[in-house]
Structures are given as structure tokens and as C-alpha cells.
C-alpha atoms as a PDB file:
ATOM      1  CA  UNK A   1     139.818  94.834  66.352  1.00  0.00           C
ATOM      2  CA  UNK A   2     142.125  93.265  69.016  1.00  0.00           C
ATOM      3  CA  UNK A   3     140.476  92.833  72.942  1.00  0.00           C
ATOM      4  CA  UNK A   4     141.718  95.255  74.940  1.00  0.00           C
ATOM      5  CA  UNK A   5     141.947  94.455  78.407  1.00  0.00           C
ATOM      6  CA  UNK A   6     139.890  97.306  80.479  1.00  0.00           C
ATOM      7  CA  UNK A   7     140.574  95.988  84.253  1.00  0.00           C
ATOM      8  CA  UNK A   8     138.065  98.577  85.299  1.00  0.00           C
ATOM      9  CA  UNK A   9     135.333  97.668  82.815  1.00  0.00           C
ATOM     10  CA  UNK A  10     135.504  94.268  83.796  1.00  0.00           C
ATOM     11  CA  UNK A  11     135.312  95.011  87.773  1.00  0.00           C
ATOM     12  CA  UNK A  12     132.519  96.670  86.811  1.00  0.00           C
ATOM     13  CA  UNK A  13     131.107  93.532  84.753  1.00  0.00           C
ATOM     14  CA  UNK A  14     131.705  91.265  87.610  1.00  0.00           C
ATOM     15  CA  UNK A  15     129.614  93.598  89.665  1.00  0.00           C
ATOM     16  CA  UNK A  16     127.070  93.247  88.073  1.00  0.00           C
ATOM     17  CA  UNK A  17     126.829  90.119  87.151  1.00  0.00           C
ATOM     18  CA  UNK A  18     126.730  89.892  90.885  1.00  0.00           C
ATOM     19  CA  UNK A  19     123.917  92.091  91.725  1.00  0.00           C
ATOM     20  CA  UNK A  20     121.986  90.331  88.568  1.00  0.00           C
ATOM     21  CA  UNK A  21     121.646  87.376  91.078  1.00  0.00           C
ATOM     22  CA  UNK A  22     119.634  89.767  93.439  1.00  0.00           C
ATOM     23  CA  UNK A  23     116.191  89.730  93.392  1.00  0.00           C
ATOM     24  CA  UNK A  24     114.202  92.826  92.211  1.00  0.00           C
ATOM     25  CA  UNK A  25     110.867  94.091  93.813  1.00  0.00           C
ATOM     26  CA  UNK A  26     108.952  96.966  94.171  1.00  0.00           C
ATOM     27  CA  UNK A  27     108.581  96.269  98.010  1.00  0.00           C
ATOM     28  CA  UNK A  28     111.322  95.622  99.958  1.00  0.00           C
ATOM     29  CA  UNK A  29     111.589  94.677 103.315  1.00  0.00           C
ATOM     30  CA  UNK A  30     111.903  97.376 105.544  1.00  0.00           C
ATOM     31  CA  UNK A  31     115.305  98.649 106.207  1.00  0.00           C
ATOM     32  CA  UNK A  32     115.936  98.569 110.067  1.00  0.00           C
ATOM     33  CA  UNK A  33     115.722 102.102 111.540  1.00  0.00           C
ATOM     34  CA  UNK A  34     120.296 103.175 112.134  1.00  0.00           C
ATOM     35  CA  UNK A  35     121.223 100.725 109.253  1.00  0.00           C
ATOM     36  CA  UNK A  36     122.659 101.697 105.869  1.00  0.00           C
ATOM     37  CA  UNK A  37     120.108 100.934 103.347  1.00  0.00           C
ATOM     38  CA  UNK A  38     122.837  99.635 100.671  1.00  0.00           C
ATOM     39  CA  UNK A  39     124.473  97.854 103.657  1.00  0.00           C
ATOM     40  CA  UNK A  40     120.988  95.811 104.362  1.00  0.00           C
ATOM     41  CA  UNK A  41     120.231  95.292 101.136  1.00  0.00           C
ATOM     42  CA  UNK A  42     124.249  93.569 100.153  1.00  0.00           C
ATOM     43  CA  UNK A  43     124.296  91.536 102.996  1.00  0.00           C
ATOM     44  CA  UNK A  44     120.675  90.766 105.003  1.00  0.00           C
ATOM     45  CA  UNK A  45     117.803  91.138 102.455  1.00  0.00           C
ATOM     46  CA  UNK A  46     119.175  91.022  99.383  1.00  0.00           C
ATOM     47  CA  UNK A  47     115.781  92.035  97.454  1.00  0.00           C
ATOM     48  CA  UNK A  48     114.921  95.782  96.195  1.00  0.00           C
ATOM     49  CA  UNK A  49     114.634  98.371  93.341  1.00  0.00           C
ATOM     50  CA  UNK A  50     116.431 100.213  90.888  1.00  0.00           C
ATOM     51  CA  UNK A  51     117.950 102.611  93.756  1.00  0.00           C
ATOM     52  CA  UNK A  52     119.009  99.746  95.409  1.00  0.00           C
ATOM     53  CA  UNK A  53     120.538  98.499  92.980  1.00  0.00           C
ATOM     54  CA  UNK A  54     122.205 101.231  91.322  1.00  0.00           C
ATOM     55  CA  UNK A  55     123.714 102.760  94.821  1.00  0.00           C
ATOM     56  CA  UNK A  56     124.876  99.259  95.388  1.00  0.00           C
ATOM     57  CA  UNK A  57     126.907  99.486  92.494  1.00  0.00           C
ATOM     58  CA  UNK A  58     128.255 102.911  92.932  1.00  0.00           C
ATOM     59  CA  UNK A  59     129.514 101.455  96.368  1.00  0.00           C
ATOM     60  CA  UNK A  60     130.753  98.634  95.225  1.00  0.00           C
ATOM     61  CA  UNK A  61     132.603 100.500  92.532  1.00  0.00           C
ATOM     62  CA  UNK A  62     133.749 102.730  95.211  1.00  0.00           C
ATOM     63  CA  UNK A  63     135.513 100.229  97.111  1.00  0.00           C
ATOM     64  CA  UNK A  64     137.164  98.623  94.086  1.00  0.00           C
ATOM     65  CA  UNK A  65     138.860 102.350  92.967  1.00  0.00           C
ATOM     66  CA  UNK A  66     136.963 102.334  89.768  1.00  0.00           C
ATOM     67  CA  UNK A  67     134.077 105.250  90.541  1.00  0.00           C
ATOM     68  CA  UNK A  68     134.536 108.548  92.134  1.00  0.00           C
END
């Protein structure tokens, strides 16, 4: 069967290939009290769990136009 290209899919991929390079822990560093969660964990500690993680990518999808 022939590749289709899926531009979507592939956002997607990139994603989370991405978040891959994150580090996963049951603790995470506290969250500062008034900040976004998903917006601490993208860009100041970039270490947490499977919610972390798969809100991240729900965002992230978000702002590419890809997830509802």
C-alpha cells in the first residue's frame, strides 16, 4: 500500500516525539500557586506524569488545529 501523507498524524508524531524527550516522574515539582500546570510543566520544569503529559499533548494539538 502507497504512504499516504496524513499532515495531522504527523503533527501529532512530532509532538510526541517531543514530549518523549521529557522526563517522567511520579513527583513533580510543585506547580507555583496562579500558574497553568501544562504551562509549567512545557516551559519551566519539564518533568511529570501521565496527566502531564497527556494534557500537554491535547494542548499542543490544540494549538496546531488538529484536536478539538
Amino acid at each position: 500500500q502507497a504512504y499516504r501523507y496524513r499532515p495531522d498524524y504527523d503533527k501529532l508524531k512530532q509532538i510526541e516525539a517531543w514530549l518523549s524527550g521529557l522526563a517522567y516522574t511520579t513527583s513533580p515539582s510543585v506547580c507555583p500557586k496562579g500558574q497553568d500546570f501544562t504551562d509549567y510543566f512545557l516551559f519551566d520544569s519539564p518533568e511529570g506524569y501521565c496527566t502531564y503529559f497527556a494534557t500537554a499533548m491535547a494542548v499542543l494539538g490544540r494549538c496546531c488545529k488538529i484536536l478539538d
